[in-house]
C-alpha atoms as a PDB file:
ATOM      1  CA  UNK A   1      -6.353 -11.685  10.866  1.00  0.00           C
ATOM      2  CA  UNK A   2      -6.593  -9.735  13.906  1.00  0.00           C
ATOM      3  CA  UNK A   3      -2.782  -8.896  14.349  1.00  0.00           C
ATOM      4  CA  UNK A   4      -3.395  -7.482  10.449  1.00  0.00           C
ATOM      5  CA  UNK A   5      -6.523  -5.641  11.118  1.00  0.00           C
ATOM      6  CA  UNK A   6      -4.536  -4.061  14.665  1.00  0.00           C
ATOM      7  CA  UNK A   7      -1.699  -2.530  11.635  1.00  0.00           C
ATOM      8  CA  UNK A   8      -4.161  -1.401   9.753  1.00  0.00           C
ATOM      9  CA  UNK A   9      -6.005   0.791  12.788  1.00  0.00           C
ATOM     10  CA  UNK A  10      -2.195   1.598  13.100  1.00  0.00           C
ATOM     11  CA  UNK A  11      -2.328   3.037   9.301  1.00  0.00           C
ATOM     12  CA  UNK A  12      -5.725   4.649   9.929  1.00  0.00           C
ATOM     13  CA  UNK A  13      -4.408   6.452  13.107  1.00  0.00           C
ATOM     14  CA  UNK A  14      -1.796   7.736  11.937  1.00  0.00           C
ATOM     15  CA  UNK A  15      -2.952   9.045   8.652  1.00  0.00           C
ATOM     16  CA  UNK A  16      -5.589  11.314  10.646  1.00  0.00           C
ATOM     17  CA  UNK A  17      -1.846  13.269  10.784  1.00  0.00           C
ATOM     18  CA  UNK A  18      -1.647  12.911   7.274  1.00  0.00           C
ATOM     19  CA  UNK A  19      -4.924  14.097   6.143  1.00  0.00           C
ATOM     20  CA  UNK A  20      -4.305  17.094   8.493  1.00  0.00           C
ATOM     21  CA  UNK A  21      -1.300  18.323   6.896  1.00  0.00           C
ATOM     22  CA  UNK A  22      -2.869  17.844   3.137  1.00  0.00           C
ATOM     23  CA  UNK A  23      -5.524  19.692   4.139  1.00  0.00           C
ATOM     24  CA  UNK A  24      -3.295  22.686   4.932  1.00  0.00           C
ATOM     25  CA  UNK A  25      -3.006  22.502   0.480  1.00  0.00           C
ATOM     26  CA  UNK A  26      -6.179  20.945  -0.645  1.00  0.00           C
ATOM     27  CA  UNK A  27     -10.037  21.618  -0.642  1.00  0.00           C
ATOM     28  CA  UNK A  28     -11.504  18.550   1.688  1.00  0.00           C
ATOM     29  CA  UNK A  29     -13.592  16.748  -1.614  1.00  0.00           C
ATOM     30  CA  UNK A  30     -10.580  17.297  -4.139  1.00  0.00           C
ATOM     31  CA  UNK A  31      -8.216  15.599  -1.485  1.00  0.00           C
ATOM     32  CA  UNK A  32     -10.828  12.807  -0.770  1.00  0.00           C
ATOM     33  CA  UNK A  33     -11.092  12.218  -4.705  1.00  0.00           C
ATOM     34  CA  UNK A  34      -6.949  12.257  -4.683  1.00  0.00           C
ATOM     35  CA  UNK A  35      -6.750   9.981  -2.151  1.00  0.00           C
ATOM     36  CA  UNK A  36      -9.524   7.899  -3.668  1.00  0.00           C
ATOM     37  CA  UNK A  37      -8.091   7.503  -7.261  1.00  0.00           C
ATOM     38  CA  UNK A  38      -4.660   6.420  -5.982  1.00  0.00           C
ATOM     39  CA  UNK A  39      -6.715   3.750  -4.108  1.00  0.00           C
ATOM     40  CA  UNK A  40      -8.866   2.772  -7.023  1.00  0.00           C
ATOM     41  CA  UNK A  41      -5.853   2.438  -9.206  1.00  0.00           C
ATOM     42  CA  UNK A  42      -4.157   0.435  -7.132  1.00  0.00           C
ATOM     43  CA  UNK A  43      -6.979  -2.078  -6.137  1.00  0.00           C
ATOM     44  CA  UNK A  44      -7.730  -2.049 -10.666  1.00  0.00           C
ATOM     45  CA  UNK A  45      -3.277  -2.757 -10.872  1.00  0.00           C
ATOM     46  CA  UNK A  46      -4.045  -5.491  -8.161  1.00  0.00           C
ATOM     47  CA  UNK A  47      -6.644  -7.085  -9.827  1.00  0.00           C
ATOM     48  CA  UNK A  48      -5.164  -7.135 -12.824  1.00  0.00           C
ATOM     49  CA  UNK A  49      -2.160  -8.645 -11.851  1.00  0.00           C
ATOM     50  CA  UNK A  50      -3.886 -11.619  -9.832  1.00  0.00           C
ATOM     51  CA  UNK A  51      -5.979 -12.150 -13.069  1.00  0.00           C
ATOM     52  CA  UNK A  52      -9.378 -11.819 -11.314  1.00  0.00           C
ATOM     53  CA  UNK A  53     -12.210 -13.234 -12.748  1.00  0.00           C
ATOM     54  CA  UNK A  54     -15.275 -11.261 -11.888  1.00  0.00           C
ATOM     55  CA  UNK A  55     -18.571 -12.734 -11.335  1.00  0.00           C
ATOM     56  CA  UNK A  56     -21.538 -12.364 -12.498  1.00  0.00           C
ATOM     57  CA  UNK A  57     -23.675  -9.907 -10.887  1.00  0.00           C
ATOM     58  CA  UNK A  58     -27.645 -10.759 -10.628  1.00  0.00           C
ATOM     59  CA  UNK A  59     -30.119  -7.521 -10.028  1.00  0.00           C
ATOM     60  CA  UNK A  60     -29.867  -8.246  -6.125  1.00  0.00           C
ATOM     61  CA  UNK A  61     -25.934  -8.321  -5.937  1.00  0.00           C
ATOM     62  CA  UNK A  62     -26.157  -5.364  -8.562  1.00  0.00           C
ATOM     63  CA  UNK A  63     -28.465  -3.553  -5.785  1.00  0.00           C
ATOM     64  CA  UNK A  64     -26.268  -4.249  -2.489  1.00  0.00           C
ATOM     65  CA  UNK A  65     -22.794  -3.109  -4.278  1.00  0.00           C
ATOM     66  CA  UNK A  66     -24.405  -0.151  -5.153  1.00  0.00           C
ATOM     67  CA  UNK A  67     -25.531   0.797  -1.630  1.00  0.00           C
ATOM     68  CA  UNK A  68     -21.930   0.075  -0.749  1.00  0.00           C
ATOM     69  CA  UNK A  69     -20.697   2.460  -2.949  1.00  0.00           C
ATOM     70  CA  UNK A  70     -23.422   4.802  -2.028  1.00  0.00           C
ATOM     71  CA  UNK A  71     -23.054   4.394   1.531  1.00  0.00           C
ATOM     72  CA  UNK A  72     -19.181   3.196   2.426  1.00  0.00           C
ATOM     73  CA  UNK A  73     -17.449   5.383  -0.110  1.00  0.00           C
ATOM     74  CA  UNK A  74     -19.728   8.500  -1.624  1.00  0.00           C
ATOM     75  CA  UNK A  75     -21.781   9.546   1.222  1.00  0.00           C
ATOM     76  CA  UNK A  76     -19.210   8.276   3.800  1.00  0.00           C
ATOM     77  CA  UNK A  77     -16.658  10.520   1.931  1.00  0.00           C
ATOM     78  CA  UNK A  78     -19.041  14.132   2.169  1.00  0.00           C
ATOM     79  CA  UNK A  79     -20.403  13.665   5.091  1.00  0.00           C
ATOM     80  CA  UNK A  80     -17.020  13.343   7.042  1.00  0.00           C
ATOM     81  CA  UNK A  81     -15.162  16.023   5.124  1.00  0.00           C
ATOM     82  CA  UNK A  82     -17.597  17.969   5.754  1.00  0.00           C
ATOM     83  CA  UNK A  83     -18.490  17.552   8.991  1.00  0.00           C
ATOM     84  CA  UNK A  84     -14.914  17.482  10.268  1.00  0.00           C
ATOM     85  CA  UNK A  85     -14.718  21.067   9.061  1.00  0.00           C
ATOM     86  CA  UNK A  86     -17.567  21.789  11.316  1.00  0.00           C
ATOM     87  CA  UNK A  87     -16.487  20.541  14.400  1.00  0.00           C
ATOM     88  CA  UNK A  88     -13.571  20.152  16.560  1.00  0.00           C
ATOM     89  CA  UNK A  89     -11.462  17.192  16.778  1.00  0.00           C
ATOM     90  CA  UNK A  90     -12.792  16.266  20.321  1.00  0.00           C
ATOM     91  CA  UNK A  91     -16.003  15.784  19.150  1.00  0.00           C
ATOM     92  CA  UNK A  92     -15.002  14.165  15.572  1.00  0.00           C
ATOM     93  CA  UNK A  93     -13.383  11.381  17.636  1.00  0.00           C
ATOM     94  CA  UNK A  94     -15.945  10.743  20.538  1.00  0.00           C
ATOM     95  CA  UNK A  95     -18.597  10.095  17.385  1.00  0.00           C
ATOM     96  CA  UNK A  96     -16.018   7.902  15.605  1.00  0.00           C
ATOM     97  CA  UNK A  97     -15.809   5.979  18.294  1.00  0.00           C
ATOM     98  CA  UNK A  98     -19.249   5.042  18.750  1.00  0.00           C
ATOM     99  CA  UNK A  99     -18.549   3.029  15.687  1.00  0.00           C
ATOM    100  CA  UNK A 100     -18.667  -0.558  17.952  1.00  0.00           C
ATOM    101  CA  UNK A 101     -21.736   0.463  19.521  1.00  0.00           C
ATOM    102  CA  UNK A 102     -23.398   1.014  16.325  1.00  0.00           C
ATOM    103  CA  UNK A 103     -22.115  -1.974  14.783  1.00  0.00           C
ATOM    104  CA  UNK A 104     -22.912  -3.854  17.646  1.00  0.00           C
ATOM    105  CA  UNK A 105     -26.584  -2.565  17.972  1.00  0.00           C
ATOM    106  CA  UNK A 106     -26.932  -2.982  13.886  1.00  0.00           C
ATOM    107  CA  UNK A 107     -25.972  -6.811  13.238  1.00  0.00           C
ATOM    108  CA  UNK A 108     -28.004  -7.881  16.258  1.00  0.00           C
ATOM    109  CA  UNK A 109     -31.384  -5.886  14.837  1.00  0.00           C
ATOM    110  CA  UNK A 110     -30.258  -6.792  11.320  1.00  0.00           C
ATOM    111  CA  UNK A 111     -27.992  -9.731  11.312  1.00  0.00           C
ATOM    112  CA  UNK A 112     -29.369 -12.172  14.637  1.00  0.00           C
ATOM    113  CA  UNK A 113     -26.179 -11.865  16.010  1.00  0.00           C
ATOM    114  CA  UNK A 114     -26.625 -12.189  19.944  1.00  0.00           C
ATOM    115  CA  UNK A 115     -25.329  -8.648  22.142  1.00  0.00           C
ATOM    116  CA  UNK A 116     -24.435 -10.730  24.987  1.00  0.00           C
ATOM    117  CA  UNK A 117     -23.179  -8.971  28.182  1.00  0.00           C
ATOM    118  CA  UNK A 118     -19.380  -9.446  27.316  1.00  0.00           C
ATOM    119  CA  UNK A 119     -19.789  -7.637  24.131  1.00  0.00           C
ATOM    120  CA  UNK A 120     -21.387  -4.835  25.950  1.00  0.00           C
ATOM    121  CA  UNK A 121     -18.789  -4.795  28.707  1.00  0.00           C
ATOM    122  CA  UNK A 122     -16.185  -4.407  26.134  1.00  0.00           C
ATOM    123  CA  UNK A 123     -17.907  -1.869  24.537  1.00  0.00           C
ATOM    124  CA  UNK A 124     -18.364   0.680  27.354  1.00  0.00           C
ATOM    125  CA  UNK A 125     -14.633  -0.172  28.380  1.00  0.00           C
ATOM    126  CA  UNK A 126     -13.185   0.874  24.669  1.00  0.00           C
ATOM    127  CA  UNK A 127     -15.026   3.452  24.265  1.00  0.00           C
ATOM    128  CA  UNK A 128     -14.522   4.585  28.258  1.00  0.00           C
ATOM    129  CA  UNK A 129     -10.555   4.632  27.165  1.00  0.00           C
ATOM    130  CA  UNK A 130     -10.643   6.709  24.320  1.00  0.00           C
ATOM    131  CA  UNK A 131     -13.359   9.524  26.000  1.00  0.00           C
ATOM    132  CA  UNK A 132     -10.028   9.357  28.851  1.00  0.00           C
ATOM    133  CA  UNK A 133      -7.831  10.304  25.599  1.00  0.00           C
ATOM    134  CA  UNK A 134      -9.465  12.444  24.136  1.00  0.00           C
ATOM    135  CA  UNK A 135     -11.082  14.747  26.780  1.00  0.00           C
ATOM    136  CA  UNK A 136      -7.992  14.948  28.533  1.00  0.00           C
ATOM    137  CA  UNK A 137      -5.618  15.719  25.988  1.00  0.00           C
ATOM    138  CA  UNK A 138      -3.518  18.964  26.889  1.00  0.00           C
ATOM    139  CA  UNK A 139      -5.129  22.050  24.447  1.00  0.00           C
ATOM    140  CA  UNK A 140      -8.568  20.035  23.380  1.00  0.00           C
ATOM    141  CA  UNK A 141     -11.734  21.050  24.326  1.00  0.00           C
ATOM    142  CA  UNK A 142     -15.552  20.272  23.499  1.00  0.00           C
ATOM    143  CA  UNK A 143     -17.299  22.369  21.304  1.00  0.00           C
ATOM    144  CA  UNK A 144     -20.923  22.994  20.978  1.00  0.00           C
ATOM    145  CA  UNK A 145     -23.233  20.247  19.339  1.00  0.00           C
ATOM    146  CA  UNK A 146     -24.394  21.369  15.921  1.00  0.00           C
ATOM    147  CA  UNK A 147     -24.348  20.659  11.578  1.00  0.00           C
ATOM    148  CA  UNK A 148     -20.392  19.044  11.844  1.00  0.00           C
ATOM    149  CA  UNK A 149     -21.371  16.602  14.947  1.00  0.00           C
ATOM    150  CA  UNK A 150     -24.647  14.900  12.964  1.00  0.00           C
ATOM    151  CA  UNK A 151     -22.446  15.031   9.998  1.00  0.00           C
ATOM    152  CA  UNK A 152     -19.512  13.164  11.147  1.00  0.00           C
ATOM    153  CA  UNK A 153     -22.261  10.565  12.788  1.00  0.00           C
ATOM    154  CA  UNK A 154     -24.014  10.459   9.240  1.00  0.00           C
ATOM    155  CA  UNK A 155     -20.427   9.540   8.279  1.00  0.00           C
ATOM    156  CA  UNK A 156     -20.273   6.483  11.167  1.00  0.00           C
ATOM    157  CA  UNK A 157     -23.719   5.558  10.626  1.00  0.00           C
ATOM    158  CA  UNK A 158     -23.310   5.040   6.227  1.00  0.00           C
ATOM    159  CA  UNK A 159     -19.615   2.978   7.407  1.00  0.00           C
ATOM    160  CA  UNK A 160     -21.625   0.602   9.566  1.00  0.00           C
ATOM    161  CA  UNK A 161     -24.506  -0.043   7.209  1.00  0.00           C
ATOM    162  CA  UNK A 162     -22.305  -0.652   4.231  1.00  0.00           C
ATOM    163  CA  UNK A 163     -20.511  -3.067   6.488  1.00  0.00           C
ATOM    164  CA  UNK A 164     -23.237  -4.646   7.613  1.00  0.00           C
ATOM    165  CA  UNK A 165     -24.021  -5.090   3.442  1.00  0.00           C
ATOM    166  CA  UNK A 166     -20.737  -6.397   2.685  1.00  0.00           C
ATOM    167  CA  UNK A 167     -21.037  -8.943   5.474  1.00  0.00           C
ATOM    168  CA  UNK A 168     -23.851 -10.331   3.774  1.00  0.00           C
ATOM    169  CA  UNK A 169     -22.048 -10.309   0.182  1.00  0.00           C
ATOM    170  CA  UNK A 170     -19.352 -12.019   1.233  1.00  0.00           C
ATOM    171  CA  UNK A 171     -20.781 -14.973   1.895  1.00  0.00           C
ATOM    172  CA  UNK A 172     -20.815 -15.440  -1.896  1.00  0.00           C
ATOM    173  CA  UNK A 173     -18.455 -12.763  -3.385  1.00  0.00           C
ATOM    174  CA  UNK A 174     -14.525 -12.287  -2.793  1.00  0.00           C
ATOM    175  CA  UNK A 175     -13.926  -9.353  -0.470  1.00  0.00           C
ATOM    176  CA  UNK A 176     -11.091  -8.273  -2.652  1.00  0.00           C
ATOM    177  CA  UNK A 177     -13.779  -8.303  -5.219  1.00  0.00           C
ATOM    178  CA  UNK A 178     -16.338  -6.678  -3.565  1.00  0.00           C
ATOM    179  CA  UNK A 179     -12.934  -3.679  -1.967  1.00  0.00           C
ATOM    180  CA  UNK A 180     -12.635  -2.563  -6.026  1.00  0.00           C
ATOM    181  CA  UNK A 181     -15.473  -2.593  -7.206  1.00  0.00           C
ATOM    182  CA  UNK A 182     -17.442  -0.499  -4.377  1.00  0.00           C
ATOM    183  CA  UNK A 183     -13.731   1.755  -3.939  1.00  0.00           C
ATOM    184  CA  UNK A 184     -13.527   2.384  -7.813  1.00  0.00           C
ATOM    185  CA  UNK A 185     -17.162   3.354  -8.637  1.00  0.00           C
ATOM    186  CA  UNK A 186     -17.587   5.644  -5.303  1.00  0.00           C
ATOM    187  CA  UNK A 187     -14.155   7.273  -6.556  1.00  0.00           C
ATOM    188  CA  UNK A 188     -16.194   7.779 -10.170  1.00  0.00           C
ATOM    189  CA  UNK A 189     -19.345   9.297  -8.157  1.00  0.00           C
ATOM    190  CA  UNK A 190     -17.289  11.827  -6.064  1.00  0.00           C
ATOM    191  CA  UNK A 191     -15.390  12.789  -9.185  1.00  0.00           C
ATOM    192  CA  UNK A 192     -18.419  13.424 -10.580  1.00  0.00           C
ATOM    193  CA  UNK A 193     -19.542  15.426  -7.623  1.00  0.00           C
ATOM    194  CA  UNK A 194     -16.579  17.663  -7.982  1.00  0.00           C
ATOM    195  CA  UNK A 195     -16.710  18.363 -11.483  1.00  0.00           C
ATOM    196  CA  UNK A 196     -20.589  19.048 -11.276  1.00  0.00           C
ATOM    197  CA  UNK A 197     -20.360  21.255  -7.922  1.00  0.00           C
ATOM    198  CA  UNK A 198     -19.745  25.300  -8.797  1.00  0.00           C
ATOM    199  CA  UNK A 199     -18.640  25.673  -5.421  1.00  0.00           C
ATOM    200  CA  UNK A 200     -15.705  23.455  -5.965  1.00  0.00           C
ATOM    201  CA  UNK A 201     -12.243  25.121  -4.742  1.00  0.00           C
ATOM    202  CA  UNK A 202      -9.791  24.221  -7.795  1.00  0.00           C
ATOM    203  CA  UNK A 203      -6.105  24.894  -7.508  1.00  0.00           C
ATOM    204  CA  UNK A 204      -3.559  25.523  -9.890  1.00  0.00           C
ATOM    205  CA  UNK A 205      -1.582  21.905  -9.832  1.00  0.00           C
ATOM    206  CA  UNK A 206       1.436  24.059  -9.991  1.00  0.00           C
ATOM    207  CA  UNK A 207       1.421  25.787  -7.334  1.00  0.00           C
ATOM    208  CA  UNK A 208       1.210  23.187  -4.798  1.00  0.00           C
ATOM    209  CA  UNK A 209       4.468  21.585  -2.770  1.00  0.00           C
ATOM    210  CA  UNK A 210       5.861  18.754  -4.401  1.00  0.00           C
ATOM    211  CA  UNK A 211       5.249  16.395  -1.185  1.00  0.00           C
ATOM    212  CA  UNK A 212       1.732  16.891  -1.649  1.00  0.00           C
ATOM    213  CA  UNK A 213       1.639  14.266  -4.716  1.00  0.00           C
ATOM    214  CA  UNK A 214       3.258  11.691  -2.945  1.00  0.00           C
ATOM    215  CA  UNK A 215       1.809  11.909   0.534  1.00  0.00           C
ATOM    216  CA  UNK A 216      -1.669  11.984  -1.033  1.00  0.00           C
ATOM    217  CA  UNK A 217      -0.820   8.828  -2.892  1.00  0.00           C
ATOM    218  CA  UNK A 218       0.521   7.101   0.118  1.00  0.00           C
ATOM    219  CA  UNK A 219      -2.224   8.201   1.915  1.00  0.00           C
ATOM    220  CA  UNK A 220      -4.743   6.458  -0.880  1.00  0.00           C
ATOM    221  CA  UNK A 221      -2.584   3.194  -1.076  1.00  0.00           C
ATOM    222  CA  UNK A 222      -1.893   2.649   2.195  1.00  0.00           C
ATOM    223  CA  UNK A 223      -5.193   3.772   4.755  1.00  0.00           C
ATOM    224  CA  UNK A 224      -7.662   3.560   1.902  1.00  0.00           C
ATOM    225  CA  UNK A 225      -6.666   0.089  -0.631  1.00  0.00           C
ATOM    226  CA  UNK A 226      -5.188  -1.847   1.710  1.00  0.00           C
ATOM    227  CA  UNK A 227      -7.163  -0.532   4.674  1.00  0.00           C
ATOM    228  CA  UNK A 228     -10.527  -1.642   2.348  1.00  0.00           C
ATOM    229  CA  UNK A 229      -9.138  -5.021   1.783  1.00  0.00           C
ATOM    230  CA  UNK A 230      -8.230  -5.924   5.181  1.00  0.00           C
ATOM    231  CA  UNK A 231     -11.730  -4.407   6.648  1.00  0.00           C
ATOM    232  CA  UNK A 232     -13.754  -5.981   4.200  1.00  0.00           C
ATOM    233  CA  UNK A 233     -12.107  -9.138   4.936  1.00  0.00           C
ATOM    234  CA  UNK A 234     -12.289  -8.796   8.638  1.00  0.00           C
ATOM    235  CA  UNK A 235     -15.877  -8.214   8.223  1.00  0.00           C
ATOM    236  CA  UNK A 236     -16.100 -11.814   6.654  1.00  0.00           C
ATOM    237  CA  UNK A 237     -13.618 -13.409   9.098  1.00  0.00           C
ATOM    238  CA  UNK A 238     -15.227 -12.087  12.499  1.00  0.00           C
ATOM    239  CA  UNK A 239     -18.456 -10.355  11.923  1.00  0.00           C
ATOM    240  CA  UNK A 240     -19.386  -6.629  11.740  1.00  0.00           C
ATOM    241  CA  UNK A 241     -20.082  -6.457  15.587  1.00  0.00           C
ATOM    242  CA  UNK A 242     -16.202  -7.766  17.146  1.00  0.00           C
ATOM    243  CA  UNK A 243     -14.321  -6.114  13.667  1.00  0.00           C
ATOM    244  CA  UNK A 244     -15.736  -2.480  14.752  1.00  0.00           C
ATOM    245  CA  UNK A 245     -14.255  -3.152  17.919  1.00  0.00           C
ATOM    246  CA  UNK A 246     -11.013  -2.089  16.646  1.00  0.00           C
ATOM    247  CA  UNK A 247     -11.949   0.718  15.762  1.00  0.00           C
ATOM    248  CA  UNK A 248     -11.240   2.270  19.509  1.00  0.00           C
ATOM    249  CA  UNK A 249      -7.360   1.618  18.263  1.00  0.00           C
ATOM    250  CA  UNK A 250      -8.078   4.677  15.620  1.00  0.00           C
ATOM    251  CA  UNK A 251      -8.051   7.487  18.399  1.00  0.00           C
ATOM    252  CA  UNK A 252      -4.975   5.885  20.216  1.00  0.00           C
ATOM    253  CA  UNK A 253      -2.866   5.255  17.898  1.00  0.00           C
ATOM    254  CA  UNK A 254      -3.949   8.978  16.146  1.00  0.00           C
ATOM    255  CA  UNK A 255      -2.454  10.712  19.640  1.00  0.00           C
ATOM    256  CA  UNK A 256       0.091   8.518  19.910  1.00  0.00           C
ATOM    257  CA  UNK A 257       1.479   9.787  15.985  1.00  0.00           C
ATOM    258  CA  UNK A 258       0.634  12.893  17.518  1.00  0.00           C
ATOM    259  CA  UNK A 259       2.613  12.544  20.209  1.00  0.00           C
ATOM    260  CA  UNK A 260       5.603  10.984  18.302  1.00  0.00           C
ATOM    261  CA  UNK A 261       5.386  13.358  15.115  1.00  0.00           C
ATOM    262  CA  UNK A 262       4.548  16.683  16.989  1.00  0.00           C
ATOM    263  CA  UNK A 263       5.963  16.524  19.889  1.00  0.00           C
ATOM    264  CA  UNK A 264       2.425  16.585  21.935  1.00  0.00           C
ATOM    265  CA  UNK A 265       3.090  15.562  25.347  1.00  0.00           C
ATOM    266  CA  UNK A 266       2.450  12.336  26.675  1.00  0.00           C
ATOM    267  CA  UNK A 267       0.027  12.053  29.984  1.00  0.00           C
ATOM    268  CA  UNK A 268      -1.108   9.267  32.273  1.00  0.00           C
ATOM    269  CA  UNK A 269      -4.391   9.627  30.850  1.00  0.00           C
ATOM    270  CA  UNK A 270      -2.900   7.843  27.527  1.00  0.00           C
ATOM    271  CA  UNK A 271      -2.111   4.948  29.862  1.00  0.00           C
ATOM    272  CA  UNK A 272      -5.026   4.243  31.064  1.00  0.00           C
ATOM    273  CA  UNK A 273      -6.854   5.286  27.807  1.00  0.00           C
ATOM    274  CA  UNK A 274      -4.792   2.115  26.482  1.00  0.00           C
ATOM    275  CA  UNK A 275      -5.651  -0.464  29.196  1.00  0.00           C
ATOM    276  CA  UNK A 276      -8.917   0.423  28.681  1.00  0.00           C
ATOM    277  CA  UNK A 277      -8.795  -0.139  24.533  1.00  0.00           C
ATOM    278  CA  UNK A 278      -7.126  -3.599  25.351  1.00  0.00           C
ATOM    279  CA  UNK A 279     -10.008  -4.959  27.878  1.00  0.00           C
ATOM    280  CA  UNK A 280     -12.748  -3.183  25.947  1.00  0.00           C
ATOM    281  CA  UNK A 281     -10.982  -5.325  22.529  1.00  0.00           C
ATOM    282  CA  UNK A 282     -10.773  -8.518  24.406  1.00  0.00           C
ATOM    283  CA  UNK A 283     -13.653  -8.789  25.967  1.00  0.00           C
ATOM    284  CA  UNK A 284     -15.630  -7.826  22.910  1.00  0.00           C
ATOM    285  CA  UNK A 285     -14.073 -10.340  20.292  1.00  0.00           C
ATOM    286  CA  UNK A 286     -13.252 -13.648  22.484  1.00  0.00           C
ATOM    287  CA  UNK A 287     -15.204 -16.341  22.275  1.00  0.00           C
ATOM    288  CA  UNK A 288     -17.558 -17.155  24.522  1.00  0.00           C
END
């Protein structure tokens, strides 16, 4: 489990590239809903072919999948592409990563799970390394606090709470289950949102590069389906608190795509940015 949710941080790092260069062609909501109907349609295909049997839903179960979608997928979805437009990358990434502190501070108010000093250790460590990356990459630079840096922490804080929802589902839904559903009816709500909004910036299908199709799909199949199925389970395999741990592997392996696929040059602050990321991981998810 943990070797697969390490590939998939992998997959989320380096499609922060990704989503950069489709953004060069696409309004930020009509890419998210691109991206989010290729992952819808694959999780549906998925289903489909495995011959799920869905459960039935009682009014409570009805009630948490809908703040999932609500939370992990619609608002999740605005509030980032949004607030990433807002802000610079420096700051986008320092929020991100207080993803393990949140999660960690969230299923011990709301969950009983114990914040014991190794947890806490690990968390400073992580999230120590990537403020190393980050601030000292060559060309970035802070920029003032304002709308974009609440937003993308809006965006962190409706993640976590979903999380901390599906955590509880799972106990007595499939996670695979519980991925489709919540990925296919967000992906209905933000369509709806773009159709609905005036203020939408359409583009003439037409005009746009021919990679942009296929990237966007990739992009869907690959960070958003398989990277909901493997979270999801995660969250039922180790807990909200140690799975948001490796979420300090985002911003690494983001520069080091960077790096490879730009030519950005490499710096001793990476290295200790990634010792840091590997004691902050381990001492957050062993066992005690």
């Amino acid at each position: 489990m943990r070797a697969t949710l390490l590939a998939t941080m992998a997959i989320w790092g380096g499609n922060l590239s990704v989503v950069k260069l489709l953004l060069t062609q696409l309004e930020p909501m009509l890419l998210s809903v691109l991206r989010m109907s290729a992952a819808s349609l694959a999780l549906l295909a998925l289903a489909a072919w495995q011959r799920t049997r869905w459960p039935a839903l009682d009014r409570r179960t009805l009630t948490a999948l809908g703040a999932c979608v609500l939370l992990m997928v619609y608002l999740n979805q605005i509030a980032f592409s949004l607030g990433v437009q807002r802000t610079t990358a420096a700051n986008a990434a320092l929020i991100i990563a207080l993803n393990p502190l949140v999660s960690s501070v969230g299923a011990a108010l709301l969950l009983g799970e114990r914040l014991h000093g190794a947890r806490l250790a690990g968390i400073v460590l992580g999230f120590g390394g990537v403020a190393a990356v980050v601030l000292n990459r060559p060309g970035m630079a802070l920029g003032t606090a304002g709308l974009g840096d609440l937003l993308v922490f809006a965006s962190v804080l409706t993640w976590v709470s979903g999380g901390l929802i599906v955590q509880r589902l799972s106990a007595r839904l499939d996670t695979a289950a519980i991925s489709t559903l919540v990925t296919t009816a967000g992906t209905l709500l933000l369509a709806l949102h773009v159709l609905l909004d005036p203020g939408t910036g359409w583009v003439d299908p037409r005009t746009l590069p021919l990679w942009v199709w296929p990237t966007a799909a990739a992009s869907g199949l690959l960070a958003t389906a398989l990277g909901a199925l493997v979270w999801n389970r995660a969250l039922q395999v180790l807990g909200v608190a140690r799975a948001a741990l490796y979420v300090y592997w985002v911003p690494i392996f983001g520069v080091g795509f960077a790096v490879g696929l730009l030519g950005e040059p490499l710096t001793v602050w990476h290295a200790i940015g990634l010792a840091a990321v590997l004691g902050g991981t381990w001492l957050g998810t062993r066992h005690r």
